[in-house]
PDB file of N, CA and C in Angstrom:
ATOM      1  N   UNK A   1    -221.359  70.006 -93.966  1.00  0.00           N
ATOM      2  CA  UNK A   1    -221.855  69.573 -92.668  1.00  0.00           C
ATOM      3  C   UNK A   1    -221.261  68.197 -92.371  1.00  0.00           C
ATOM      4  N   UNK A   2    -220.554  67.930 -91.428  1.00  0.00           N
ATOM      5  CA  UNK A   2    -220.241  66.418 -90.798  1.00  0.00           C
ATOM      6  C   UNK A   2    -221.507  65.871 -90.629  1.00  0.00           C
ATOM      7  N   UNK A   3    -220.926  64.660 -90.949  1.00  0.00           N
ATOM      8  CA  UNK A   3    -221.899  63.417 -90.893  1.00  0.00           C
ATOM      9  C   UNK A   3    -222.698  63.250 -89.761  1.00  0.00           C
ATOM     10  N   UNK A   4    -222.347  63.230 -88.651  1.00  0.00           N
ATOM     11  CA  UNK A   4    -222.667  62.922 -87.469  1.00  0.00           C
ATOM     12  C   UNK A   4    -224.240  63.949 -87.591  1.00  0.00           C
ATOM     13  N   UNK A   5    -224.020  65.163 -87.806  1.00  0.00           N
ATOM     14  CA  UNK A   5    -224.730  66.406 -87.699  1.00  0.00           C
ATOM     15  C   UNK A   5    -225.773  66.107 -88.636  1.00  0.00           C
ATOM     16  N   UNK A   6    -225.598  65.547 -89.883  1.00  0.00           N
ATOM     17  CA  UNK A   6    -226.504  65.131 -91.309  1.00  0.00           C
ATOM     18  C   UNK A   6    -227.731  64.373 -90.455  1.00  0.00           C
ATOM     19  N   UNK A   7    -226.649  63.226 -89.929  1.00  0.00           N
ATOM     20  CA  UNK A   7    -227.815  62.278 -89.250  1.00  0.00           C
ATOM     21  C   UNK A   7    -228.339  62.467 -87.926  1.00  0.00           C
ATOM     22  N   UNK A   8    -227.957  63.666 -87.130  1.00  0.00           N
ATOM     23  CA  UNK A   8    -229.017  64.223 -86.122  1.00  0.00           C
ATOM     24  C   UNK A   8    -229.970  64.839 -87.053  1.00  0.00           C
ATOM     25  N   UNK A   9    -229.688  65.662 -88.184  1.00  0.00           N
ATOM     26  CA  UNK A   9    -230.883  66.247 -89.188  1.00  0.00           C
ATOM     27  C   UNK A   9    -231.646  65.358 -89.390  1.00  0.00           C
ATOM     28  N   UNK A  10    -231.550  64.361 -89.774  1.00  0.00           N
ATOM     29  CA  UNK A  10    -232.224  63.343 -90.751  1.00  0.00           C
ATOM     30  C   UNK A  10    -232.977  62.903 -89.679  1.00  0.00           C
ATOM     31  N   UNK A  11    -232.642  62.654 -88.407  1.00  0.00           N
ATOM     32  CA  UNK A  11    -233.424  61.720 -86.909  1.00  0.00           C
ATOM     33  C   UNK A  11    -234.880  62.921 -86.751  1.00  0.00           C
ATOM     34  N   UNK A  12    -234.301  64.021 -87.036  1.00  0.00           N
ATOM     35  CA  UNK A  12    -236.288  65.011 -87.097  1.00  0.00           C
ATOM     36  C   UNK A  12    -236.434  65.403 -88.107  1.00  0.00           C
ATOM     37  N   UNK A  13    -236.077  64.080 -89.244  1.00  0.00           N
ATOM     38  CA  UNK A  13    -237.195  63.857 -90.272  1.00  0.00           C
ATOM     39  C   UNK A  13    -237.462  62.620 -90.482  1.00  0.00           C
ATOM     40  N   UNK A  14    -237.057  61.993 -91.809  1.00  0.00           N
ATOM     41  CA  UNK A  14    -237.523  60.870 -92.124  1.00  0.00           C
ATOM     42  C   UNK A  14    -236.315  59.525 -91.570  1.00  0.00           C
ATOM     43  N   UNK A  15    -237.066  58.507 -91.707  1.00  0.00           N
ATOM     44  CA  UNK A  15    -235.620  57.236 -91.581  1.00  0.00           C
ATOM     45  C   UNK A  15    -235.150  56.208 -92.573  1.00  0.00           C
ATOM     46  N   UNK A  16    -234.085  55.867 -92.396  1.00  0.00           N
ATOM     47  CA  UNK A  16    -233.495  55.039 -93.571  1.00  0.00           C
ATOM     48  C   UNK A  16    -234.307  53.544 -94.064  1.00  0.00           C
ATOM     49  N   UNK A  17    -234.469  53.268 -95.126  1.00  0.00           N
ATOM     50  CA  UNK A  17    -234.875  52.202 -95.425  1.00  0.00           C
ATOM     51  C   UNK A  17    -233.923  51.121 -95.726  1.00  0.00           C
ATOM     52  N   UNK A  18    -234.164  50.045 -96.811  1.00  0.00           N
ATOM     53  CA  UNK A  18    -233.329  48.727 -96.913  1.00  0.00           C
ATOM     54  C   UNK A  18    -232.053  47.976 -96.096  1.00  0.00           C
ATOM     55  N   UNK A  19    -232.893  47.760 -94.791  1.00  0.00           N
ATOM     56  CA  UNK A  19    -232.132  47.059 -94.216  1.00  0.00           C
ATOM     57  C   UNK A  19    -232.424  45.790 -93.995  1.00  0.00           C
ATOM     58  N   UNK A  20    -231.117  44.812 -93.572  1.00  0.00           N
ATOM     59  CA  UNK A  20    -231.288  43.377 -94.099  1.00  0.00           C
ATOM     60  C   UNK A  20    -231.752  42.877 -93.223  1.00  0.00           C
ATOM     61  N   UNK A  21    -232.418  41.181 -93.081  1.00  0.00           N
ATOM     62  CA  UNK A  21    -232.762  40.278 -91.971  1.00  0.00           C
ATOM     63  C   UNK A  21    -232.299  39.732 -90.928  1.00  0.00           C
ATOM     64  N   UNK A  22    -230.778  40.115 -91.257  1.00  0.00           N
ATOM     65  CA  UNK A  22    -230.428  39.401 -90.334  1.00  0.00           C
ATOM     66  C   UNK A  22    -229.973  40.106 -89.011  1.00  0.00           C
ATOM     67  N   UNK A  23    -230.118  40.324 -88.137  1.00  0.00           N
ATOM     68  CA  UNK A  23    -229.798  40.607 -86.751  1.00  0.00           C
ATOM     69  C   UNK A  23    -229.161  40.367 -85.803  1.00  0.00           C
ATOM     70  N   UNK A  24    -228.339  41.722 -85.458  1.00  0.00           N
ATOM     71  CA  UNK A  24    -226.952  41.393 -85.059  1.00  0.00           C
ATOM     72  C   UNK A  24    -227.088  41.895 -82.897  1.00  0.00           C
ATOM     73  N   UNK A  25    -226.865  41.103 -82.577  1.00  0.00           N
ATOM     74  CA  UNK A  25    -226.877  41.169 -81.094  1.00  0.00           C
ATOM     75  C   UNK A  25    -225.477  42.197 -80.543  1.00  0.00           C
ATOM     76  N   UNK A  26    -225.460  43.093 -79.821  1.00  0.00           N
ATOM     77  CA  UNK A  26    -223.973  43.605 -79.190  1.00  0.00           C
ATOM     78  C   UNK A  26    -224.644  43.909 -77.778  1.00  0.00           C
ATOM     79  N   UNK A  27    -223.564  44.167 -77.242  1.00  0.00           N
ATOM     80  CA  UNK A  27    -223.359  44.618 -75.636  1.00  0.00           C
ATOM     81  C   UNK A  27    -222.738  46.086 -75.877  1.00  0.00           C
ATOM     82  N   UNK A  28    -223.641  46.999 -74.956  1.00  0.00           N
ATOM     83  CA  UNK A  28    -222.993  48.164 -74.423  1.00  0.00           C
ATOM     84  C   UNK A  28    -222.510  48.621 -73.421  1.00  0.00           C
ATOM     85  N   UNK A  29    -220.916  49.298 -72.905  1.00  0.00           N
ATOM     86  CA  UNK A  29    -221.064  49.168 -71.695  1.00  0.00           C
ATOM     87  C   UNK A  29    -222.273  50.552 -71.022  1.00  0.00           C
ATOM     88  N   UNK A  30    -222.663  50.323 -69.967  1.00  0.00           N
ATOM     89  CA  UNK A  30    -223.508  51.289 -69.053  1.00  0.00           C
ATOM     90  C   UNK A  30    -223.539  52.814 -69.982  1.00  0.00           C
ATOM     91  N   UNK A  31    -222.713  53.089 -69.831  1.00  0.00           N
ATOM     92  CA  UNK A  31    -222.247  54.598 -70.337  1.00  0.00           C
ATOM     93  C   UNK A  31    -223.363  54.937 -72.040  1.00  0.00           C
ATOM     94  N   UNK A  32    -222.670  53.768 -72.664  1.00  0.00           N
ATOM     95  CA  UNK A  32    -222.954  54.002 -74.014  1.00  0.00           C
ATOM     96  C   UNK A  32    -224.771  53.932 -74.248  1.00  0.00           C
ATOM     97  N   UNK A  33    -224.794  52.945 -73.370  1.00  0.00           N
ATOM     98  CA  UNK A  33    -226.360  52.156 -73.467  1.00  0.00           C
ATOM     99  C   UNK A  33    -227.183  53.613 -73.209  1.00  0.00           C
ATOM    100  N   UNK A  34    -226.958  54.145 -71.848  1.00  0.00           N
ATOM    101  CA  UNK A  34    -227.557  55.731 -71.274  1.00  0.00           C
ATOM    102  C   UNK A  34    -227.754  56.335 -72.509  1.00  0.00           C
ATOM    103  N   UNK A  35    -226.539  56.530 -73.316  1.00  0.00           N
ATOM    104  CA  UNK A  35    -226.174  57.581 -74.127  1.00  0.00           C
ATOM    105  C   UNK A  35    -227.595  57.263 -75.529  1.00  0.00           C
ATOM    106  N   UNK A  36    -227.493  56.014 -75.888  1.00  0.00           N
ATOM    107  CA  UNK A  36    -228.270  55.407 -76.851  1.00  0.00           C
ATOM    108  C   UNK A  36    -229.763  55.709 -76.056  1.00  0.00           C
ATOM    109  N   UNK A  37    -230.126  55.501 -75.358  1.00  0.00           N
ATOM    110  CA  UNK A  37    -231.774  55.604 -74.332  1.00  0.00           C
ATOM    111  C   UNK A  37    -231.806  57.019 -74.800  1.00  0.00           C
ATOM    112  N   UNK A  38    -230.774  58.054 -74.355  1.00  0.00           N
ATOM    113  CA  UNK A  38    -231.151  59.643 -74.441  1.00  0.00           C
ATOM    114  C   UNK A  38    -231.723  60.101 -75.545  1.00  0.00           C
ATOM    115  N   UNK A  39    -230.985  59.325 -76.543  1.00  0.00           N
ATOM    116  CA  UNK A  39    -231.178  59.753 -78.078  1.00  0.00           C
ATOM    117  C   UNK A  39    -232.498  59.373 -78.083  1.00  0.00           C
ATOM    118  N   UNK A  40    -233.121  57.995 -78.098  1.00  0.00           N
ATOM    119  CA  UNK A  40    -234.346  57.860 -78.158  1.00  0.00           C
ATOM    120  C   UNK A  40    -235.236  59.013 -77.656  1.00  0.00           C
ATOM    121  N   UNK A  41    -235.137  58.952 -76.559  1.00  0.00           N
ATOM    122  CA  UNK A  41    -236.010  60.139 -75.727  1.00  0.00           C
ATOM    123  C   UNK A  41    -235.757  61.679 -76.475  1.00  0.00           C
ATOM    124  N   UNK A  42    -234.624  62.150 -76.949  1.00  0.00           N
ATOM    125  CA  UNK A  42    -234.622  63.204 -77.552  1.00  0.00           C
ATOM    126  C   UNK A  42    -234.903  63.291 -78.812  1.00  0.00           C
ATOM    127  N   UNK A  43    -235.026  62.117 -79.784  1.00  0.00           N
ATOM    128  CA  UNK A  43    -235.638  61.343 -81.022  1.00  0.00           C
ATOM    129  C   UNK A  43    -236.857  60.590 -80.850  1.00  0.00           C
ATOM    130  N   UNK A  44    -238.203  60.970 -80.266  1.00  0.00           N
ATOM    131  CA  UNK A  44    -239.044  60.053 -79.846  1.00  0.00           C
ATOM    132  C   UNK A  44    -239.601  58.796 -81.280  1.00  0.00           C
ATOM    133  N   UNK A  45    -239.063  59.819 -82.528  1.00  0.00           N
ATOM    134  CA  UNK A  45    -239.614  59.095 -83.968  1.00  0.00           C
ATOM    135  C   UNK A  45    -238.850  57.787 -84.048  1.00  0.00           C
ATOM    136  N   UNK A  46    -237.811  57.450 -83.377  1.00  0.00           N
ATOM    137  CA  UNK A  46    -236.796  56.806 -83.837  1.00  0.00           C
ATOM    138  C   UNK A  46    -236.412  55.897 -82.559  1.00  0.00           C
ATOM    139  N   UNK A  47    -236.387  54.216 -82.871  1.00  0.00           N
ATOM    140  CA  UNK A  47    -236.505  53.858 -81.692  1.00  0.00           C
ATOM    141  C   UNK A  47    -234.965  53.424 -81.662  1.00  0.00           C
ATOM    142  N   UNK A  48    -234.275  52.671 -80.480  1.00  0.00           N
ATOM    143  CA  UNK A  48    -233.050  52.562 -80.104  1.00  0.00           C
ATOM    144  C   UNK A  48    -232.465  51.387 -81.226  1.00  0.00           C
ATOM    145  N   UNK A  49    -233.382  50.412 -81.987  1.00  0.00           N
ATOM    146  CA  UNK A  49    -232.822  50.044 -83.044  1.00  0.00           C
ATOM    147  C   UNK A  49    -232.644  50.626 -84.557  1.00  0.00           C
ATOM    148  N   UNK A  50    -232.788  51.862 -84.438  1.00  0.00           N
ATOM    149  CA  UNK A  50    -233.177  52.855 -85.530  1.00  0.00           C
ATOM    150  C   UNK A  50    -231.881  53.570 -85.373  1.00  0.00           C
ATOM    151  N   UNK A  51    -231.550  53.859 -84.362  1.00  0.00           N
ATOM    152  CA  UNK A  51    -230.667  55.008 -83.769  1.00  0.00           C
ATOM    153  C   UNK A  51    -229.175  54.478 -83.873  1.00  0.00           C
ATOM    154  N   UNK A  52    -229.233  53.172 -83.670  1.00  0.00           N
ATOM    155  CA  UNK A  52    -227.830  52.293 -83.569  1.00  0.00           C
ATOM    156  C   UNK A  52    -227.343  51.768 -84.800  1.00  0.00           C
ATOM    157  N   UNK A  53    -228.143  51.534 -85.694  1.00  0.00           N
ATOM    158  CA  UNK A  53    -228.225  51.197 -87.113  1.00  0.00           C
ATOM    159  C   UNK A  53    -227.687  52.162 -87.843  1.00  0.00           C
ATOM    160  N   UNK A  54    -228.160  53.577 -87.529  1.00  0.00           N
ATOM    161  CA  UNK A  54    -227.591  54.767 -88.258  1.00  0.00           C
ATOM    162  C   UNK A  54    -226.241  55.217 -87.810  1.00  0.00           C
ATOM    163  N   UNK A  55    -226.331  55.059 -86.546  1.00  0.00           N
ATOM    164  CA  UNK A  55    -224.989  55.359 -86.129  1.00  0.00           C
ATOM    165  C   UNK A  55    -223.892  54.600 -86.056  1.00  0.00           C
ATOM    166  N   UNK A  56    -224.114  53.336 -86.150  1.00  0.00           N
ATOM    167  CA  UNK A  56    -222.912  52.409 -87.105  1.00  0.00           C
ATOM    168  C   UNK A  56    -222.799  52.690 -88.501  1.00  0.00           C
ATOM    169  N   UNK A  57    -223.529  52.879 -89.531  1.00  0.00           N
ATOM    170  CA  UNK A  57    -223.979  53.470 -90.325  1.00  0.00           C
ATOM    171  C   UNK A  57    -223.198  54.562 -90.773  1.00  0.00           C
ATOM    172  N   UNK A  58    -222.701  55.554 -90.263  1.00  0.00           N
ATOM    173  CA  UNK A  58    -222.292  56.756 -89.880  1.00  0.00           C
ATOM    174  C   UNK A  58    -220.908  56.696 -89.716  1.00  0.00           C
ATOM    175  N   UNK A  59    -220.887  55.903 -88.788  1.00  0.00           N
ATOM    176  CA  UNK A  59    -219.233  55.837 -88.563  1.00  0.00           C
ATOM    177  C   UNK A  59    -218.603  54.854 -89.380  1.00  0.00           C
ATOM    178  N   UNK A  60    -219.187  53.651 -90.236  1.00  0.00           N
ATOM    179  CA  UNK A  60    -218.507  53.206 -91.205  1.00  0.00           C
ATOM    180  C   UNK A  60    -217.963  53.872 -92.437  1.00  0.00           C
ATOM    181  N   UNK A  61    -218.923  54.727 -92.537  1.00  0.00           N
ATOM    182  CA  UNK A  61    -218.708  55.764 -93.589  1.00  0.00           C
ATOM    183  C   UNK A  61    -217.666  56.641 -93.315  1.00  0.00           C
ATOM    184  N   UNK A  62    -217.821  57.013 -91.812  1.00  0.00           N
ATOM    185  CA  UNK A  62    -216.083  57.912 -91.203  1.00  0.00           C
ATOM    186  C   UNK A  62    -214.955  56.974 -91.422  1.00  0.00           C
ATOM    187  N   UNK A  63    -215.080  56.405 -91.449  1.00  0.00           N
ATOM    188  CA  UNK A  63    -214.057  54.832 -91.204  1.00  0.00           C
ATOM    189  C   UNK A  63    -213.339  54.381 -92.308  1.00  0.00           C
ATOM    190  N   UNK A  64    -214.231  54.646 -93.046  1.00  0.00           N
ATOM    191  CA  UNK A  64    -213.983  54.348 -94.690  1.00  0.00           C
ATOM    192  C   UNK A  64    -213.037  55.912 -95.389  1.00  0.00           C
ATOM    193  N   UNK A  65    -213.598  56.733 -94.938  1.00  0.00           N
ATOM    194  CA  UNK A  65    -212.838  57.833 -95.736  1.00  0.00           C
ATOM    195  C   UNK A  65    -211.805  57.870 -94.423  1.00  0.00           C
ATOM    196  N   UNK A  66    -211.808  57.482 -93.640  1.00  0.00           N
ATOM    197  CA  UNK A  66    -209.754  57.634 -92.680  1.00  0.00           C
ATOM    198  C   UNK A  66    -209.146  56.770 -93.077  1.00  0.00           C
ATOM    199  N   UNK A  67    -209.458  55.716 -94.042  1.00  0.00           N
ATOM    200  CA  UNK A  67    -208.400  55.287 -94.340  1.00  0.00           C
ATOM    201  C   UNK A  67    -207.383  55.552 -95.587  1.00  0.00           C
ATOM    202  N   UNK A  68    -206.153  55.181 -94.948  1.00  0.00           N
ATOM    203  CA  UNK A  68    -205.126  56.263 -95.702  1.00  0.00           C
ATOM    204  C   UNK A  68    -205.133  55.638 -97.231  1.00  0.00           C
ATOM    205  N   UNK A  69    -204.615  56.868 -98.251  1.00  0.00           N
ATOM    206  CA  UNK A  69    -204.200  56.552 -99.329  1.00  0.00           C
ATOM    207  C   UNK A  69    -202.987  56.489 -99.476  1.00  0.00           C
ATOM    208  N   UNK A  70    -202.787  55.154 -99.765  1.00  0.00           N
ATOM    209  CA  UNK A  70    -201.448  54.841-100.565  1.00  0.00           C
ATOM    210  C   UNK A  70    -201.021  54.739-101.590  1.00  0.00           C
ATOM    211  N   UNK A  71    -200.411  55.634-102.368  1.00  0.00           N
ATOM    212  CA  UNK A  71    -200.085  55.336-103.815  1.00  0.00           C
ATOM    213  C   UNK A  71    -199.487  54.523-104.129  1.00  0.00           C
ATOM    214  N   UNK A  72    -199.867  53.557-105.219  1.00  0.00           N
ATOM    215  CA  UNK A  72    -199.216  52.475-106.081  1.00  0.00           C
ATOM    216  C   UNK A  72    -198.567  52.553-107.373  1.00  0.00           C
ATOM    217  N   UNK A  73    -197.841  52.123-108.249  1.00  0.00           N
ATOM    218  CA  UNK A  73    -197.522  52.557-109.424  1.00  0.00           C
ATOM    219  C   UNK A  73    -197.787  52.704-110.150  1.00  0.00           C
ATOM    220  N   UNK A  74    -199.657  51.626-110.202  1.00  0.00           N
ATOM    221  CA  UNK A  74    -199.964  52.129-111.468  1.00  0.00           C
ATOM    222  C   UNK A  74    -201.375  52.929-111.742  1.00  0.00           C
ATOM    223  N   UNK A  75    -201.356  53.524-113.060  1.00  0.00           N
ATOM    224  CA  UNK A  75    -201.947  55.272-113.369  1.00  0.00           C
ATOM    225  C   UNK A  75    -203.238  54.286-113.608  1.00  0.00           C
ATOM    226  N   UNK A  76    -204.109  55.292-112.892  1.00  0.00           N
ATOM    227  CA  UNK A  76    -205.477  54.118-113.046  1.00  0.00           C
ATOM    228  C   UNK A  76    -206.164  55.117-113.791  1.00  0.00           C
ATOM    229  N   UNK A  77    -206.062  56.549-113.973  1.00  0.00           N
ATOM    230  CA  UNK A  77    -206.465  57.649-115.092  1.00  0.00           C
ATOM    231  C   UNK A  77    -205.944  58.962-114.243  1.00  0.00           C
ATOM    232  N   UNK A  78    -206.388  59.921-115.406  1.00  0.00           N
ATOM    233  CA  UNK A  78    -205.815  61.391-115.143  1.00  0.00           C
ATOM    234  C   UNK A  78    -206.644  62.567-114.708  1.00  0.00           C
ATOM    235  N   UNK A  79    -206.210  63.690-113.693  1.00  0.00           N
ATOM    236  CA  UNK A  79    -207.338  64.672-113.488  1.00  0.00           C
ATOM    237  C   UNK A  79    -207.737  65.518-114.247  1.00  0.00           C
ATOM    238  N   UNK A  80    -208.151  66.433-113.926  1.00  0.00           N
ATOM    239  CA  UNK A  80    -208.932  67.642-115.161  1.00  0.00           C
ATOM    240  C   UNK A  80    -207.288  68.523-115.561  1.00  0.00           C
ATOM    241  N   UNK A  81    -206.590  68.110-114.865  1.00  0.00           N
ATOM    242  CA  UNK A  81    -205.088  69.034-115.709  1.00  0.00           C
ATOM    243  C   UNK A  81    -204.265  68.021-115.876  1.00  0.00           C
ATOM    244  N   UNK A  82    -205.023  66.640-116.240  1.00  0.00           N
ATOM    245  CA  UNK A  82    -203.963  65.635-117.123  1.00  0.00           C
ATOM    246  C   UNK A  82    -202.975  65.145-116.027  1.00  0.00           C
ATOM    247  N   UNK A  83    -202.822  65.248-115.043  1.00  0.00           N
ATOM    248  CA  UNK A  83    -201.808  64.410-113.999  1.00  0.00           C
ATOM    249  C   UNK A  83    -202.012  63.280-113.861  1.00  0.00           C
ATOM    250  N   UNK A  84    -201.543  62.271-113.771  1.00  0.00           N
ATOM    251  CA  UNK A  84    -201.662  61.031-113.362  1.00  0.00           C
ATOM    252  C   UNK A  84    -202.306  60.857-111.969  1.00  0.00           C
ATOM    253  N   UNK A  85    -203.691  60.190-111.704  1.00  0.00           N
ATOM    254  CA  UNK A  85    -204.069  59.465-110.543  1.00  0.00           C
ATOM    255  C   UNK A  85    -203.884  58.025-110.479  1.00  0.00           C
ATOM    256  N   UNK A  86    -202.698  57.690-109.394  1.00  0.00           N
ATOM    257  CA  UNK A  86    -202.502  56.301-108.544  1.00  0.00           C
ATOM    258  C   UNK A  86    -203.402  55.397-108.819  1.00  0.00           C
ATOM    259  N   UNK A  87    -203.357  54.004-108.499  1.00  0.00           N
ATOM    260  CA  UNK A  87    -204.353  53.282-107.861  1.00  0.00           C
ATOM    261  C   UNK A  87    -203.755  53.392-106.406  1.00  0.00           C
ATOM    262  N   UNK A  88    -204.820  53.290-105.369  1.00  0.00           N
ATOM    263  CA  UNK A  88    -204.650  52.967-104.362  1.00  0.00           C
ATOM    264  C   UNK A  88    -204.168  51.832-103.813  1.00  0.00           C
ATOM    265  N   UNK A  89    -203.161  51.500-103.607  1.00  0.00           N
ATOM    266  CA  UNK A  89    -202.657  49.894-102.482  1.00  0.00           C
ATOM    267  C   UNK A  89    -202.519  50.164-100.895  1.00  0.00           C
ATOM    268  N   UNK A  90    -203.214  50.616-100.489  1.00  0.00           N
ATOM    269  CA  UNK A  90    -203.927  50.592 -98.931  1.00  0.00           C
ATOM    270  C   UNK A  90    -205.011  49.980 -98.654  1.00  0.00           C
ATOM    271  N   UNK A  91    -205.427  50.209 -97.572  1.00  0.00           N
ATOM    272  CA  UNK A  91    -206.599  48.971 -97.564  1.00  0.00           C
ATOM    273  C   UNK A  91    -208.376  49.155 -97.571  1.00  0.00           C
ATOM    274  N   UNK A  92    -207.900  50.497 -98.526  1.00  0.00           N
ATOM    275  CA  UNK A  92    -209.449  51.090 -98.736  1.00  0.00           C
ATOM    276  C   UNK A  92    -209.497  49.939 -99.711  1.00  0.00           C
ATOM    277  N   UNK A  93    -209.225  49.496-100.795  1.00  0.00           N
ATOM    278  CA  UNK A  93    -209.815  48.698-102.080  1.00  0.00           C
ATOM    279  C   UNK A  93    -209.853  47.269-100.981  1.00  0.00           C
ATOM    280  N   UNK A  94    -208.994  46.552-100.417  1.00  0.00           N
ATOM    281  CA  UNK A  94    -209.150  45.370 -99.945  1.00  0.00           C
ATOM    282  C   UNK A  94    -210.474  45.691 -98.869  1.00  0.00           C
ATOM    283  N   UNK A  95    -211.165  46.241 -98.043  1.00  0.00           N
ATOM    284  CA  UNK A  95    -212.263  46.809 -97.626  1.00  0.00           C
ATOM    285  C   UNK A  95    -213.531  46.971 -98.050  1.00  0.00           C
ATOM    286  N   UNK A  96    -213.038  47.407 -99.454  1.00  0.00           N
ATOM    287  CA  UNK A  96    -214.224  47.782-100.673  1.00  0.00           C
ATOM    288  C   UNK A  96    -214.742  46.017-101.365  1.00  0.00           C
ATOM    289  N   UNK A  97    -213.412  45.605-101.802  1.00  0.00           N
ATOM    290  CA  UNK A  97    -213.652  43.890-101.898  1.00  0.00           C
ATOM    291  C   UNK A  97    -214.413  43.053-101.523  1.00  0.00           C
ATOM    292  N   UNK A  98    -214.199  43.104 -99.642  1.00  0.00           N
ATOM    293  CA  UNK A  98    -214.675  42.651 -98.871  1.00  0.00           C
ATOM    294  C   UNK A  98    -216.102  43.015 -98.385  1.00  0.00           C
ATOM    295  N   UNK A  99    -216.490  44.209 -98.738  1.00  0.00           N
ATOM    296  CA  UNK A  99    -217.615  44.810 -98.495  1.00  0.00           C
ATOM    297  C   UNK A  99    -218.492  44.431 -99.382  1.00  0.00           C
ATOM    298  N   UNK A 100    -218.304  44.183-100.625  1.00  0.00           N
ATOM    299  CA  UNK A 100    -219.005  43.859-102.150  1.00  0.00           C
ATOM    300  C   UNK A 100    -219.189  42.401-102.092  1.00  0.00           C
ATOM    301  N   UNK A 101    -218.234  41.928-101.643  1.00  0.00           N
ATOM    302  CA  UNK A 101    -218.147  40.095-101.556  1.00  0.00           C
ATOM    303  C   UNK A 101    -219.290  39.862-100.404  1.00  0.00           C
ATOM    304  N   UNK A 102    -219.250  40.563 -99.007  1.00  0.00           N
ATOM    305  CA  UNK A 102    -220.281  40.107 -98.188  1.00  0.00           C
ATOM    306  C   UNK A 102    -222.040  40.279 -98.569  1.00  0.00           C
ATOM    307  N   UNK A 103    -221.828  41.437 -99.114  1.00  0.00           N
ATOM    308  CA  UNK A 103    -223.293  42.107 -99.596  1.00  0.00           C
ATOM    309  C   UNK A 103    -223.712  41.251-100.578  1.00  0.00           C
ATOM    310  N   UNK A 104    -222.814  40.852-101.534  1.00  0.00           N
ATOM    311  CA  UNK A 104    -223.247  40.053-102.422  1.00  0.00           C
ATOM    312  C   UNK A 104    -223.727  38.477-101.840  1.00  0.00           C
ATOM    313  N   UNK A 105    -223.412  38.454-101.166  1.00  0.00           N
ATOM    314  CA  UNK A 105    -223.621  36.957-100.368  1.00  0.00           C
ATOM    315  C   UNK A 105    -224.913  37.225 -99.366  1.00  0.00           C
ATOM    316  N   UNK A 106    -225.350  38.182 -99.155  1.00  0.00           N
ATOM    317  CA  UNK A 106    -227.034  39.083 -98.298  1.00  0.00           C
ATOM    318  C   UNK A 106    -228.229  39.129 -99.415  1.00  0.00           C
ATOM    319  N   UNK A 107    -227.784  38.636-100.728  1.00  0.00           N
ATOM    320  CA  UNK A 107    -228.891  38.934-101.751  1.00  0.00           C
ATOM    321  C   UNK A 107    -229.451  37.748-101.396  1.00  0.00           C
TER     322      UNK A 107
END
């Protein structure tokens, strides 16, 4: 099941927990804002800061697996028929870095 679809499942049931303090302000244009109100109304459990949270949420996670793999030279280990697997030098690991370095700085 795509993601997107997981988390319309998940919106008529339960909602995500551990999220952090700090609070992030954005602008939507007209279009998007509608689009975000509908969901509420068709999600009455789930209010429009519930809904936006997941769905950034959602697409970071899409975001994260499009980015491309690039093979590097060196064998970081082998699969179940012994082939050599790459390390990656694309910018999933510099991403992953950066993602670990900020979170770690939210504790």
């Amino acid at each position: 099941m795509n993601r997107m679809k997981q988390l319309i499942s998940q919106w008529t049931g339960t909602t995500r927990t551990g999220l952090t303090t700090e609070a992030v302000t954005i602008q939507l244009n007209a279009y998007d804002h509608a689009r975000i109100r509908a969901l509420t109304e068709l999600f009455p459990a789930h209010n429009s800061q519930q809904i936006l949270t997941e769905l950034i949420s959602t697409a970071l996670d899409e975001i994260e697996e499009a980015f491309p793999y690039i093979e590097g030279d060196e064998i970081i280990a082998e699969d179940e028929f012994g082939d050599p697997i790459y390390a990656d030098v694309g910018i999933t690991p510099r991403f992953m870095e950066l993602t670990k370095k900020y979170a770690s700085s939210m504790k």
